[in-house]
N, C-alpha and C. Protein backbone atom coordinates (compact mmCIF):
# COMPACT_ATOMS: atom_id res chain seq x y z
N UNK A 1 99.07 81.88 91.99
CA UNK A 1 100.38 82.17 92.49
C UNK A 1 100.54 81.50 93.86
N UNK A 2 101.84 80.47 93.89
CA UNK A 2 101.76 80.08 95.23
C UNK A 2 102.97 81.12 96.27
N UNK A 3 103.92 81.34 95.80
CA UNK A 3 104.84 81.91 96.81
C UNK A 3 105.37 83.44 95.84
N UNK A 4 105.91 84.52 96.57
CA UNK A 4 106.26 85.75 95.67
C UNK A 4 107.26 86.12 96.61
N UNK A 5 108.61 86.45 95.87
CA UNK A 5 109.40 86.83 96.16
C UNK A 5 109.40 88.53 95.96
N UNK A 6 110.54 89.10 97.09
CA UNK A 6 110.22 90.48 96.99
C UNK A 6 111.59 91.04 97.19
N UNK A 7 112.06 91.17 96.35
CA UNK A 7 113.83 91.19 96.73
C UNK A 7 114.14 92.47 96.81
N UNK A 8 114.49 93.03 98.18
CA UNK A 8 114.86 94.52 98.09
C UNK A 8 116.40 95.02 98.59
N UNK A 9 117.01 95.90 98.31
CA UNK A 9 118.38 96.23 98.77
C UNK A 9 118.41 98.02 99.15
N UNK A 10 117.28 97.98 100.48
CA UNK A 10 117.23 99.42 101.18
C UNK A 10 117.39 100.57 100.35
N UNK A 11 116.76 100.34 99.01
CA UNK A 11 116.50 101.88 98.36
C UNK A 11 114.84 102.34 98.19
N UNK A 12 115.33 103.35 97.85
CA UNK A 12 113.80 103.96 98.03
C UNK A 12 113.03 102.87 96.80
N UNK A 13 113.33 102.69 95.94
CA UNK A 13 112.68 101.66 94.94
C UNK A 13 112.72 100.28 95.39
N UNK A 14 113.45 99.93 96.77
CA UNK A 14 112.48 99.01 97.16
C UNK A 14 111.65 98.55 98.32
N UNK A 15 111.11 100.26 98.57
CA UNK A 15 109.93 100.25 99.24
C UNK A 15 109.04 100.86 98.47
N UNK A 16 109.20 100.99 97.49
CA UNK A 16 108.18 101.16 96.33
C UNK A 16 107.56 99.66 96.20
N UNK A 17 108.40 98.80 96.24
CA UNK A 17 108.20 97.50 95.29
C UNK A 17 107.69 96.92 96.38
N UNK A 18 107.58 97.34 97.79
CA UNK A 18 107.34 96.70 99.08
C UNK A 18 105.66 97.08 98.89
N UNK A 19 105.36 98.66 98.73
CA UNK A 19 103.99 99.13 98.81
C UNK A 19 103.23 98.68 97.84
N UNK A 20 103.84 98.22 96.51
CA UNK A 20 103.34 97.35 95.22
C UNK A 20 102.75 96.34 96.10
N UNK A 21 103.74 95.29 96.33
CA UNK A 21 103.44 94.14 96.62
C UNK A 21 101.78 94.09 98.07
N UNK A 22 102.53 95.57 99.05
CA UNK A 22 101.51 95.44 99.85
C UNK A 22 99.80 95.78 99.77
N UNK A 23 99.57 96.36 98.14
CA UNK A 23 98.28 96.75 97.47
C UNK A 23 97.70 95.19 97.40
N UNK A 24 98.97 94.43 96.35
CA UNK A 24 98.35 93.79 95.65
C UNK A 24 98.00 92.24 96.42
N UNK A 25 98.96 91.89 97.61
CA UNK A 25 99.07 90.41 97.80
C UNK A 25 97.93 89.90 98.72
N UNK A 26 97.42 91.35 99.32
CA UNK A 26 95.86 90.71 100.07
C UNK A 26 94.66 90.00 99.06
N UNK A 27 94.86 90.19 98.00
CA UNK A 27 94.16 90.03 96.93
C UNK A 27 94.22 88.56 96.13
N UNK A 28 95.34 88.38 96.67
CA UNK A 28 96.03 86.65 95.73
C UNK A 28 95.72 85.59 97.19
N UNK A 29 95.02 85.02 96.76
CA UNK A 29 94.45 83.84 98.18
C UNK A 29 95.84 83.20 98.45
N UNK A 30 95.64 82.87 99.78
CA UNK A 30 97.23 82.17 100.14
C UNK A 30 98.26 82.21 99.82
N UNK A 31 98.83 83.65 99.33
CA UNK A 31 99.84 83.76 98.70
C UNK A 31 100.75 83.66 99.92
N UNK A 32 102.07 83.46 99.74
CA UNK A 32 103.43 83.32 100.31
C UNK A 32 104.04 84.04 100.16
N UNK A 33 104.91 85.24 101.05
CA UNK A 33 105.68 85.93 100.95
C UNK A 33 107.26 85.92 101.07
N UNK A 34 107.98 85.90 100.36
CA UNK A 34 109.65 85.79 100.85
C UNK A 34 110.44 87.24 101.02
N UNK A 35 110.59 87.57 101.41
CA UNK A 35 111.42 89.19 101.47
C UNK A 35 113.00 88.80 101.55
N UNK A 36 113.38 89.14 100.50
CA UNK A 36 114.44 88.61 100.21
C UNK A 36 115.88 89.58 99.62
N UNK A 37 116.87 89.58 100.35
CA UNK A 37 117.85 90.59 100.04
C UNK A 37 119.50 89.90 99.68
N UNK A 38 120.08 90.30 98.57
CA UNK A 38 121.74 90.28 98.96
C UNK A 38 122.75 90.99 98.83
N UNK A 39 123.79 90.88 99.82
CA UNK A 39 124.95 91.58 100.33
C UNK A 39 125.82 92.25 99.71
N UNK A 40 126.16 92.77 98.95
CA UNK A 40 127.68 91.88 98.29
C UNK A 40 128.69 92.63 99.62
N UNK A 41 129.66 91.96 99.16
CA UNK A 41 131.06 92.48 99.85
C UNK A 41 131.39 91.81 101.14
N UNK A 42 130.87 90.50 101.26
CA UNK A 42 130.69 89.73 102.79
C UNK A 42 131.56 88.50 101.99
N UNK A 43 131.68 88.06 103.27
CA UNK A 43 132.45 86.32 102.85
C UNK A 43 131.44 85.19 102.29
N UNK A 44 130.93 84.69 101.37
CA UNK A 44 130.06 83.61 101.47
C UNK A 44 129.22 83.07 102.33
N UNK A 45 129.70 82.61 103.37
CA UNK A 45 129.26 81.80 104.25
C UNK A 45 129.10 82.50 105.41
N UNK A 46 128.91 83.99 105.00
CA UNK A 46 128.25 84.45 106.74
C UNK A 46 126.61 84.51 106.76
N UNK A 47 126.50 84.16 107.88
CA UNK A 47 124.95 84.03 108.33
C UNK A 47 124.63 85.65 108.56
N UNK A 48 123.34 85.72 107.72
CA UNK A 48 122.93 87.03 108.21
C UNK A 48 121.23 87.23 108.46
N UNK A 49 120.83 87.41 109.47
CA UNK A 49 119.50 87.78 110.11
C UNK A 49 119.19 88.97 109.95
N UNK A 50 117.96 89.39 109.25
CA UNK A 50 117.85 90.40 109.27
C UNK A 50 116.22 90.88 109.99
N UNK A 51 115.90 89.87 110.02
CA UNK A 51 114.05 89.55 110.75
C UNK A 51 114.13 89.97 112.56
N UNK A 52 115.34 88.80 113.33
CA UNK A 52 115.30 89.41 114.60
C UNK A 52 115.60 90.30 115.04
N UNK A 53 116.32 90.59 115.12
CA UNK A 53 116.97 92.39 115.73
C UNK A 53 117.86 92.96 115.10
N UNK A 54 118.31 93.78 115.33
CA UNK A 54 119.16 94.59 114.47
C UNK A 54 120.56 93.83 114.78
N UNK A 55 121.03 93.79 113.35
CA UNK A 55 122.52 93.12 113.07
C UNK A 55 123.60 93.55 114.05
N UNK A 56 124.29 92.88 114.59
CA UNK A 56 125.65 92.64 115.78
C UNK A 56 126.38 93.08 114.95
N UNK A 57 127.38 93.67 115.92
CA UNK A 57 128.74 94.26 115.25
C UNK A 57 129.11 92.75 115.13
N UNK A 58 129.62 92.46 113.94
CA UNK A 58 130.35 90.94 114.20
C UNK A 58 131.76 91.57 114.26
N UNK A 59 132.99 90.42 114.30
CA UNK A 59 134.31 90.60 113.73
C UNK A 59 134.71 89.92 112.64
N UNK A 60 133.76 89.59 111.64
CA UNK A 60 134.05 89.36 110.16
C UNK A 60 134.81 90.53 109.61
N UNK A 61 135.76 89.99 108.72
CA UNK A 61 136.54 90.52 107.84
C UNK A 61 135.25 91.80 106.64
N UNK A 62 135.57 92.46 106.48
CA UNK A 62 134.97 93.19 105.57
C UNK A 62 133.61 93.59 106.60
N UNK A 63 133.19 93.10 107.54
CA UNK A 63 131.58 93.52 108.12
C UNK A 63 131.59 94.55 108.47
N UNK A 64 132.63 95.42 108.82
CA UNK A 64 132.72 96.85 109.59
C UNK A 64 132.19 97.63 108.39
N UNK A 65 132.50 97.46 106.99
CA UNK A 65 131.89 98.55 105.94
C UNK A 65 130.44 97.97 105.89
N UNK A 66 129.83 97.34 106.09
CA UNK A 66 128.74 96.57 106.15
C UNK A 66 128.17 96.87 106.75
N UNK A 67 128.07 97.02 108.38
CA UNK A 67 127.69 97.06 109.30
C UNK A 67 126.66 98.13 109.07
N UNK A 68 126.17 99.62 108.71
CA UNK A 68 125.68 100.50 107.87
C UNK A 68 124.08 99.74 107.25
N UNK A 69 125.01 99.17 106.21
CA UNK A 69 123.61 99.03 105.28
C UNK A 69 122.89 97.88 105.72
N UNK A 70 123.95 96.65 106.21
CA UNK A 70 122.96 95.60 106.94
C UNK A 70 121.35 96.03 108.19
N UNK A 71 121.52 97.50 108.98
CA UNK A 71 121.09 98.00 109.76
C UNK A 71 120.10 98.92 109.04
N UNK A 72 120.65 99.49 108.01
CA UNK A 72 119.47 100.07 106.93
C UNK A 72 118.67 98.71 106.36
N UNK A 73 119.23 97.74 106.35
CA UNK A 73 117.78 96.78 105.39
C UNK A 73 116.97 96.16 106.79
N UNK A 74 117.98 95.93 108.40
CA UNK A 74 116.95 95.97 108.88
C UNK A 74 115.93 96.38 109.38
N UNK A 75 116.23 97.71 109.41
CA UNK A 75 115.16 98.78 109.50
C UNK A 75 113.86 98.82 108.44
N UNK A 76 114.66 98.78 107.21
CA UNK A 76 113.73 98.48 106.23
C UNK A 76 112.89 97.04 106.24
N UNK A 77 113.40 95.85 106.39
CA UNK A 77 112.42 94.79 107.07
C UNK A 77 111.38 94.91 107.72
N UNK A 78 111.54 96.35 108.90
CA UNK A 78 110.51 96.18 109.77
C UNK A 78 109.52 97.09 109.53
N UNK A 79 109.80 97.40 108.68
CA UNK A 79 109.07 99.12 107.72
C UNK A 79 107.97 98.01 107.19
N UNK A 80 108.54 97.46 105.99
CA UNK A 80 108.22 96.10 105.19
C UNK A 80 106.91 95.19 106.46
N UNK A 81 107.50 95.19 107.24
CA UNK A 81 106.17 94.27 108.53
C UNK A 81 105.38 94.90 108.57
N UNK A 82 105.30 96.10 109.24
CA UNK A 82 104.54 96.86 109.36
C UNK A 82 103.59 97.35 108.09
N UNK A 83 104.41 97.69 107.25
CA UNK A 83 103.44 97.99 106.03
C UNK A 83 102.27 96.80 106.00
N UNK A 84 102.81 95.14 105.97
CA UNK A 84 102.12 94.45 105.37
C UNK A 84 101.16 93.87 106.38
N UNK A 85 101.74 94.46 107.86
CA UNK A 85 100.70 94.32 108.96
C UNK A 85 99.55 94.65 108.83
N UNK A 86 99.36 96.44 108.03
CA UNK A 86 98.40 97.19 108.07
C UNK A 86 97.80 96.60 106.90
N UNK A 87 97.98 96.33 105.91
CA UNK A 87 97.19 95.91 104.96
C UNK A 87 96.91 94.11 104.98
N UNK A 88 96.90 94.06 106.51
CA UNK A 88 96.43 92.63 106.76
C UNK A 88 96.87 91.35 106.42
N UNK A 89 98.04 90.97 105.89
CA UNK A 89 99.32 90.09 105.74
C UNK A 89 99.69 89.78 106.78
N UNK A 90 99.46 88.61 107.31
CA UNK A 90 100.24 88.24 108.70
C UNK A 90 101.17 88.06 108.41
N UNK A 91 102.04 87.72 109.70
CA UNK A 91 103.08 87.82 110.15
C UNK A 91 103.95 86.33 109.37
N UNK A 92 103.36 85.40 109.67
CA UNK A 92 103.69 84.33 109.23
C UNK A 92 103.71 83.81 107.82
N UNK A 93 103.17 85.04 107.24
CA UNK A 93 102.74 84.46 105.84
C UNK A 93 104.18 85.06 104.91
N UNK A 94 104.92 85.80 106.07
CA UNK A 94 106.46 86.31 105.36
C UNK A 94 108.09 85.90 105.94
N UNK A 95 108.29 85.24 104.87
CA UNK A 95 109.89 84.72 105.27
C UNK A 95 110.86 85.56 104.58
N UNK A 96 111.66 86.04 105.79
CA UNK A 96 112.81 87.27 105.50
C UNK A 96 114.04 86.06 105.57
N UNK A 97 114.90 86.34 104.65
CA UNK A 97 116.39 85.95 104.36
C UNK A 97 117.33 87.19 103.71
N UNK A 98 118.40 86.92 104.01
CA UNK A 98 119.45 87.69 103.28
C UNK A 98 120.28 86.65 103.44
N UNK A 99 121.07 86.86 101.92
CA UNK A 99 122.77 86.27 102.13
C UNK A 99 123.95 87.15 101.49
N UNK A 100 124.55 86.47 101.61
CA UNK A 100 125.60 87.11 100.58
C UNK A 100 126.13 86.82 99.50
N UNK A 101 126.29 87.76 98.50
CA UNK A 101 126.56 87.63 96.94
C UNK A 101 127.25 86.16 96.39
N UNK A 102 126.70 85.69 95.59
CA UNK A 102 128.04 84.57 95.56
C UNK A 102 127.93 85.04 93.39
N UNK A 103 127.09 84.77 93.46
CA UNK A 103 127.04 84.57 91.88
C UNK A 103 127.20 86.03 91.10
N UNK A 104 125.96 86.99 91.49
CA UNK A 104 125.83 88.04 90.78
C UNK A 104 124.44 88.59 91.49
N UNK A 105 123.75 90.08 91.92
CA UNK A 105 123.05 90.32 92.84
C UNK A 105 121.53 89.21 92.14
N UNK A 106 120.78 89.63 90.56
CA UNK A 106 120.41 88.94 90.01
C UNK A 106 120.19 87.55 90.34
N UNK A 107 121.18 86.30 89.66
CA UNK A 107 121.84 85.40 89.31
C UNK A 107 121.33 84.91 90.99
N UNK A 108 121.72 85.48 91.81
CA UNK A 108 121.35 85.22 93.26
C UNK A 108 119.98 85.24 93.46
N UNK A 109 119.16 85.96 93.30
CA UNK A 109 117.68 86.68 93.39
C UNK A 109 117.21 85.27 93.08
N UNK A 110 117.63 85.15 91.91
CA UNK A 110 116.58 83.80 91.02
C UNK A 110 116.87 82.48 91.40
N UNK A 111 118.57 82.29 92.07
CA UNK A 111 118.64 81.45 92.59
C UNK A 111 117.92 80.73 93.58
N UNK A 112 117.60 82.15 94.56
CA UNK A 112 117.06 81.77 96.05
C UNK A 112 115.58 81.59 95.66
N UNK A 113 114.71 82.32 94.64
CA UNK A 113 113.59 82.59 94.20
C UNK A 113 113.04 80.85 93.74
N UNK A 114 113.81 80.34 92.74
CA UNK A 114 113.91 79.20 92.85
C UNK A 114 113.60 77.91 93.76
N UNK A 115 114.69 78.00 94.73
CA UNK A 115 115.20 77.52 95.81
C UNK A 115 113.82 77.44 96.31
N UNK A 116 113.29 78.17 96.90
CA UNK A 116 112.17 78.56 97.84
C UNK A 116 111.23 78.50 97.21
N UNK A 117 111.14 77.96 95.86
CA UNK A 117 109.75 77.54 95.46
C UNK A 117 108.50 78.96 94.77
N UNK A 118 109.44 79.46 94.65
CA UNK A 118 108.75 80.86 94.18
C UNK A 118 108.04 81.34 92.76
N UNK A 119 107.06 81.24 92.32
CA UNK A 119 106.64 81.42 90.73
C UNK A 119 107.01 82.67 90.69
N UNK A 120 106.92 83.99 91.19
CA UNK A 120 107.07 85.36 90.95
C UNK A 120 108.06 86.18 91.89
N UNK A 121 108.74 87.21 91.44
CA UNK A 121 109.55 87.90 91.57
C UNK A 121 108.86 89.56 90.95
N UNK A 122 109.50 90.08 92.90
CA UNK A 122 108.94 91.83 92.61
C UNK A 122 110.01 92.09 93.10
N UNK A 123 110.70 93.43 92.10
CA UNK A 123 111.62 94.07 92.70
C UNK A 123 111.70 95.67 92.10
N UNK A 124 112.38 96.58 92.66
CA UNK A 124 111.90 97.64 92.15
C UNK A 124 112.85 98.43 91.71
N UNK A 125 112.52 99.77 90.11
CA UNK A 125 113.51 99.97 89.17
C UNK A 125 113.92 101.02 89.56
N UNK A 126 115.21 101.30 88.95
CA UNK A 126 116.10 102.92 89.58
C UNK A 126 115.69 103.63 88.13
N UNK A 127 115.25 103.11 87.31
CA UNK A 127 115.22 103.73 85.66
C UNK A 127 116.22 104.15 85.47
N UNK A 128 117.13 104.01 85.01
CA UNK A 128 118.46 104.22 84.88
C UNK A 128 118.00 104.12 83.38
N UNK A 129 119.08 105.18 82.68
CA UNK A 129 119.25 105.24 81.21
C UNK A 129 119.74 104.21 80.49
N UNK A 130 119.72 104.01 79.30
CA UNK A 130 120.03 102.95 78.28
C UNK A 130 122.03 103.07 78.58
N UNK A 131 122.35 104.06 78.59
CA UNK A 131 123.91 104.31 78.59
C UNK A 131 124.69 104.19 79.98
N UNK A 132 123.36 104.21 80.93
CA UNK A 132 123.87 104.32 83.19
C UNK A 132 123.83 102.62 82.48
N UNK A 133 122.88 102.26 82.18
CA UNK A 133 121.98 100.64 82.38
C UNK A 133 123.54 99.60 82.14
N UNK A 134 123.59 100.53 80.54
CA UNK A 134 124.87 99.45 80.07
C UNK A 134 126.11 99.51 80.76
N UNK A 135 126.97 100.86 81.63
CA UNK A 135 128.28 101.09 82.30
C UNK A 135 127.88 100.52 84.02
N UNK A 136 126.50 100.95 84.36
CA UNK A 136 126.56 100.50 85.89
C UNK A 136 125.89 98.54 85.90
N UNK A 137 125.13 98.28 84.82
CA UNK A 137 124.62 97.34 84.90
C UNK A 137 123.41 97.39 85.32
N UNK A 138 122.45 96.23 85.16
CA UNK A 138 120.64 96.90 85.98
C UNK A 138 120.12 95.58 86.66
N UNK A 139 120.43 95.07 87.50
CA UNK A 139 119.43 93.95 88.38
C UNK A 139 118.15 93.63 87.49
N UNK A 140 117.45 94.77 87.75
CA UNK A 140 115.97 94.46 86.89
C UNK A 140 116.02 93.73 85.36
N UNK A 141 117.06 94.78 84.57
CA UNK A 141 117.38 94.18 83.10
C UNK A 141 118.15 92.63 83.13
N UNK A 142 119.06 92.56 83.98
CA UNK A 142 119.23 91.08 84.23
C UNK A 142 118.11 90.06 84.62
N UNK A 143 117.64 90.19 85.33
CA UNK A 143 115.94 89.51 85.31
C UNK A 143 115.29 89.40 84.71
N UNK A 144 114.86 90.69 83.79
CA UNK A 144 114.29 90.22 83.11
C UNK A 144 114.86 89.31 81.92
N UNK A 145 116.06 89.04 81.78
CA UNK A 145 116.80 88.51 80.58
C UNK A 145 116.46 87.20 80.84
N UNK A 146 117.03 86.67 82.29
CA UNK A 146 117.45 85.42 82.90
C UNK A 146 116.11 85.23 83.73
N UNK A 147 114.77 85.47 83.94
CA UNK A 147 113.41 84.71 85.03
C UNK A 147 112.64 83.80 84.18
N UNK A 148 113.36 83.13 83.74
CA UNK A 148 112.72 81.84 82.76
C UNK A 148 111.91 81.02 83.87
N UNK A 149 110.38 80.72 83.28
CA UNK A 149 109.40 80.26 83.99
C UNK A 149 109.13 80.94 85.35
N UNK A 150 109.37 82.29 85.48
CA UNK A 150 109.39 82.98 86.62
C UNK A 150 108.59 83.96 85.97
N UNK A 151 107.36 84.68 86.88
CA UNK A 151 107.07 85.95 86.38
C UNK A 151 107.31 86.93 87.65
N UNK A 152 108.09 88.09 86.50
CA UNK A 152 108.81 89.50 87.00
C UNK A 152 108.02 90.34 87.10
N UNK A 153 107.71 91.16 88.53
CA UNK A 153 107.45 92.21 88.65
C UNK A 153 108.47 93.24 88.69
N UNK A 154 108.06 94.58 87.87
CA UNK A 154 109.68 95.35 88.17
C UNK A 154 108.69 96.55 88.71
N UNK A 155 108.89 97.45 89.42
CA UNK A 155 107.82 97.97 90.09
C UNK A 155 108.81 99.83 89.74
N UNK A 156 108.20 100.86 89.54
CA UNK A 156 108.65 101.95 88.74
C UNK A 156 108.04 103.10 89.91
């Protein structure tokens, strides 16, 4: 495995998928970490940091309902450091991005997963029922449909 993506969106399942990853990646020689999140409900093309400090009030259109959870994932980022501090993952060996939705939360995941050179993808499941899965939709079940030449971790 050269690079592993870890795509989380500040729920408790994905610091599940954070403590997965932080058992297992001391274990994979030189592995590469990406911590990787997206938005929806932002404009395309806003830049969003979630590694240096906690997110600025901007005056983007729509950022004020935002403003909330952008501050929950960066909190969760630094949860995510720390975890992978203690289990001996440097610092450098993890690249944090977020953007915002363009395609589909999915459709995005694999895009950037891609992009960045990534063989594997961890992300973690709400278990949602066969009948929630089909009316709310499931990230995970989309992945797994669509991670062609990608291997999926879905973490439970």
């Amino acid at each position: 495995m050269k690079k592993l993506m870890l795509a989380i969106d500040g729920s408790p399942q994905s610091l599940r998928a954070a403590e997965y990853v932080a058992e297992v990646a001391p274990h994979l020689p030189d592995v590469g970490i990406v911590l990787f999140s997206v938005v929806t409900g932002l404009p395309p093309d806003t830049e969003i940091a979630l590694d240096a400090s906690p997110p600025p009030a901007h005056e983007l259109h729509g950022y004020e309902d935002k403003h909330d959870e952008l501050q929950s994932l960066h909190a969760l980022v630094v949860r995510i450091k720390e975890l992978f501090a203690g289990k001996g993952l440097a610092g450098d060996e993890l690249e944090v991005c977020c953007r915002p939705m363009r395609h589909g939360v999915a459709e995005d995941i694999l895009e950037e997963a891609r992009a960045r050179g990534c063989d594997t993808v961890a992300v973690g499941s709400r278990h949602l029922s066969k009948v929630m899965s089909l009316l709310q939709g499931s990230v995970s079940d989309n992945l797994v449909h669509n991670a062609n030449a990608l291997t999926l971790w879905v973490v439970g």
